[in-house]
N, C-alpha and C. Protein backbone atom coordinates (compact mmCIF):
# COMPACT_ATOMS: atom_id res chain seq x y z
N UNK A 1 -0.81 31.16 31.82
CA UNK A 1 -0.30 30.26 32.86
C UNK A 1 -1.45 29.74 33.73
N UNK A 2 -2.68 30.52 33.73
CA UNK A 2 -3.70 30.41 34.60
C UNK A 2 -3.89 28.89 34.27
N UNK A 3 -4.55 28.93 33.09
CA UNK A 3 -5.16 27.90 32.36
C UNK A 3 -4.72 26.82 32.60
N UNK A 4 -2.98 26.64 32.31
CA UNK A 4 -1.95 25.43 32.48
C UNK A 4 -2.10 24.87 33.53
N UNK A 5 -2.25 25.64 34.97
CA UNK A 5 -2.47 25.34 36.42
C UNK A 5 -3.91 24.61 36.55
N UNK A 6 -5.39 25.60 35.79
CA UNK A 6 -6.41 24.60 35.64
C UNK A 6 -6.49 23.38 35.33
N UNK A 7 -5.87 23.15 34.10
CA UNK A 7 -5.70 22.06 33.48
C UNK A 7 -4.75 20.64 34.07
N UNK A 8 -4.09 21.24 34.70
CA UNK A 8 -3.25 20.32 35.69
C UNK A 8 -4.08 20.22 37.29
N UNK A 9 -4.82 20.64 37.52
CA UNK A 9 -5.70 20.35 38.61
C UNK A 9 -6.78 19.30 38.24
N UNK A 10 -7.10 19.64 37.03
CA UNK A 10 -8.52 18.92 36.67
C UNK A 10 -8.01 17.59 35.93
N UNK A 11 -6.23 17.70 35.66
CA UNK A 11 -6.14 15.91 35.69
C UNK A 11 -6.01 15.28 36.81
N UNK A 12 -5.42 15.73 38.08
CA UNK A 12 -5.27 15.17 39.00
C UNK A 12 -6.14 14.95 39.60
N UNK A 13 -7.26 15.39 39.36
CA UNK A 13 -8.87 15.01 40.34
C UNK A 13 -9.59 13.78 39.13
N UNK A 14 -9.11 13.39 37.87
CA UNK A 14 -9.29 12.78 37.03
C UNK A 14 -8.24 11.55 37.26
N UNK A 15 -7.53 11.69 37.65
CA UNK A 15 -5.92 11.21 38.36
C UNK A 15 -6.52 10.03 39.43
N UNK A 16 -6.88 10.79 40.87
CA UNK A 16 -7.53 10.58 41.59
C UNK A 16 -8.81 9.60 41.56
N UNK A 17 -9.80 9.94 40.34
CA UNK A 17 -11.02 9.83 40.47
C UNK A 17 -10.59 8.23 40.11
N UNK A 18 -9.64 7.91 39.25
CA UNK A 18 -9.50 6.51 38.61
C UNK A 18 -8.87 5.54 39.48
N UNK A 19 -8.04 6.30 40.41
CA UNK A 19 -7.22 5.89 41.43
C UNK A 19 -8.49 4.93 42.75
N UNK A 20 -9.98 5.79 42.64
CA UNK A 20 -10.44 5.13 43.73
C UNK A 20 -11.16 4.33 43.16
N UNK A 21 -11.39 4.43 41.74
CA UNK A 21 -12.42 3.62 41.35
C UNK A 21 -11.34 2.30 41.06
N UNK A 22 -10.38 2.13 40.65
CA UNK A 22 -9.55 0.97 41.00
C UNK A 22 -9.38 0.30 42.37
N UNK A 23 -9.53 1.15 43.20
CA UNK A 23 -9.40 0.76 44.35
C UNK A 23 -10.90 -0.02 44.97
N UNK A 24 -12.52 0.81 44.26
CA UNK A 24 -13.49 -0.35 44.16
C UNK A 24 -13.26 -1.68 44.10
N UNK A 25 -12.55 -1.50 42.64
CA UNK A 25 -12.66 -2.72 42.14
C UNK A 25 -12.00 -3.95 42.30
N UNK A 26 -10.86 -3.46 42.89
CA UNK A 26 -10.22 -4.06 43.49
C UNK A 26 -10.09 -4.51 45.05
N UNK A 27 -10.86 -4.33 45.14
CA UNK A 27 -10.87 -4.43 46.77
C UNK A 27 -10.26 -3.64 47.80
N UNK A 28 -9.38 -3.01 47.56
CA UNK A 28 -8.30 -2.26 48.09
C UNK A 28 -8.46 -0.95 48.70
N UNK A 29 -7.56 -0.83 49.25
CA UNK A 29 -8.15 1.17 50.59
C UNK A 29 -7.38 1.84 49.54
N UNK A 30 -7.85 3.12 49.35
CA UNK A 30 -7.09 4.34 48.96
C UNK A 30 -6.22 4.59 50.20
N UNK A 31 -4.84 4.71 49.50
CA UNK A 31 -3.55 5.27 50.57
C UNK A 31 -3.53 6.65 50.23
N UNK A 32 -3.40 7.51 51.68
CA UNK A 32 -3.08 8.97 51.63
C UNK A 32 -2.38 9.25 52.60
N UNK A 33 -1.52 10.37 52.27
CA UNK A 33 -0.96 10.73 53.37
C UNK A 33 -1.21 12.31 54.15
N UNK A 34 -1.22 12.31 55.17
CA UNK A 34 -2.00 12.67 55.69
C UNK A 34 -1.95 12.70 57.68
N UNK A 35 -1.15 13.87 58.06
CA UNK A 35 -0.80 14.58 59.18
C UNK A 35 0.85 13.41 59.41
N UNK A 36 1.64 13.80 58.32
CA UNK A 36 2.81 13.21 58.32
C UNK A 36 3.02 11.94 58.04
N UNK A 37 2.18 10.94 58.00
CA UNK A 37 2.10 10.00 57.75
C UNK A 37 1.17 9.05 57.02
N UNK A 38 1.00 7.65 56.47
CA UNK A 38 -0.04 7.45 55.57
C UNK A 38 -0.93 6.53 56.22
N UNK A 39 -2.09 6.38 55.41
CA UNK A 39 -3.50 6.02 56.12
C UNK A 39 -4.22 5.20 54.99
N UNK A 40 -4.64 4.26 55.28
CA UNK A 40 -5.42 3.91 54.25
C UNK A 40 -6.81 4.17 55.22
N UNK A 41 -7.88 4.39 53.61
CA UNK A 41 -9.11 5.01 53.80
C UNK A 41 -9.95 4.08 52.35
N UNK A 42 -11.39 3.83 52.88
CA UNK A 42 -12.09 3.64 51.81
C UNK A 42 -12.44 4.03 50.62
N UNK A 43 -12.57 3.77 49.62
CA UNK A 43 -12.65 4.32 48.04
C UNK A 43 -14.04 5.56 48.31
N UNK A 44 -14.70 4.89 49.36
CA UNK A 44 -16.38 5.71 49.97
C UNK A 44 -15.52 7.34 50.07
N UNK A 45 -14.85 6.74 51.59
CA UNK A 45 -14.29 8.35 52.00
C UNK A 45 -13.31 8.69 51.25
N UNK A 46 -12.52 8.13 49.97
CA UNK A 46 -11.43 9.29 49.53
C UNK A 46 -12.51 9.93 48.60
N UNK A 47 -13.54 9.18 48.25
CA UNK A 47 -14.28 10.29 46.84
C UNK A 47 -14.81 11.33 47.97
N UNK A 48 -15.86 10.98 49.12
CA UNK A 48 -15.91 12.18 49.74
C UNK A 48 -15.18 13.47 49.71
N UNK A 49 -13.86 12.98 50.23
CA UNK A 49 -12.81 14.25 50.36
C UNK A 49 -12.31 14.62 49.22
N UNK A 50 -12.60 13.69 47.82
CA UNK A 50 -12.00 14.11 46.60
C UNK A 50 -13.00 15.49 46.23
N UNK A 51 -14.60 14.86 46.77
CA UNK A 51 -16.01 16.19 46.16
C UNK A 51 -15.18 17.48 47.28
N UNK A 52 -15.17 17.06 48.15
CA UNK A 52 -14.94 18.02 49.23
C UNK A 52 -14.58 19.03 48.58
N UNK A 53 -12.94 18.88 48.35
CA UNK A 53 -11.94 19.41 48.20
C UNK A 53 -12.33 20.39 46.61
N UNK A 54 -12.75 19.57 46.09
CA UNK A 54 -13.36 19.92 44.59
C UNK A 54 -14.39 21.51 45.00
N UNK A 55 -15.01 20.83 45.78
CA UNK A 55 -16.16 21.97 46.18
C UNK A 55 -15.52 23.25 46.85
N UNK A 56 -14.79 22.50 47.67
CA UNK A 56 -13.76 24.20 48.29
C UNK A 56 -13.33 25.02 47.38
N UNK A 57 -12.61 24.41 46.47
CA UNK A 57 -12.03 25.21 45.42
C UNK A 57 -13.07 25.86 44.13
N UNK A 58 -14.35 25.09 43.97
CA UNK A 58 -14.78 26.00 43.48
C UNK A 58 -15.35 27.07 44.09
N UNK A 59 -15.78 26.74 45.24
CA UNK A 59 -16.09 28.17 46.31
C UNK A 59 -15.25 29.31 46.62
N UNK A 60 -13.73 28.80 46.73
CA UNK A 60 -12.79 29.63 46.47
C UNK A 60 -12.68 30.63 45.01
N UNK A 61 -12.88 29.89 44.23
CA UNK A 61 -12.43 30.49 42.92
C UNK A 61 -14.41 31.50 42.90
N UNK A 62 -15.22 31.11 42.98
CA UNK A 62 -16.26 32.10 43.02
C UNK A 62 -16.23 33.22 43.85
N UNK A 63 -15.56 32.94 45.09
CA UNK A 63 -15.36 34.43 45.77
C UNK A 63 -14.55 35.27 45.33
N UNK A 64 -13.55 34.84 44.90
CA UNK A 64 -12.63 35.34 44.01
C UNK A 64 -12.89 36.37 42.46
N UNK A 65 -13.82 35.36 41.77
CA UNK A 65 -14.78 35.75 41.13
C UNK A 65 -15.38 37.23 41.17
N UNK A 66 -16.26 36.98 42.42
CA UNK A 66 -16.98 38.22 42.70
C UNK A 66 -15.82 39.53 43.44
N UNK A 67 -14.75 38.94 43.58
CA UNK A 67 -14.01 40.11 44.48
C UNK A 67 -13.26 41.20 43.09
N UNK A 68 -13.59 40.79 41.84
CA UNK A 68 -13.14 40.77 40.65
C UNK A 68 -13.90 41.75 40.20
């Protein structure tokens, strides 16, 4: 089940990743929602928060790791 959950994370950041690069190209803000309500944000800052988020979780999953 682990795996299934990996694998469904790592499309949605693949999900995501196409989502802003359309949004390059198109001229357009990435929409998120975000403290109850939605926001548009630059294709710049959603990849930011896309690495961000990416990076937390692998930091998460390494502590985890070592607590192992």
């Amino acid at each position: 089940m682990e795996n299934v959950l990996e694998l469904a994370v790592q499309a949605f950041d693949i999900s995501t990743r196409n989502a802003i690069e359309l949004s390059r190209r198109t001229g357009t803000p990435v929409i998120i929602w975000e403290d109850g309500q939605t926001k548009a944000i630059t294709p710049d800052e959603a990849e930011q928060r896309l690495n961000a988020a990416i990076e937390k979780r692998r930091l998460a999953q390494s502590k985890l790791a070592d607590e192992s």
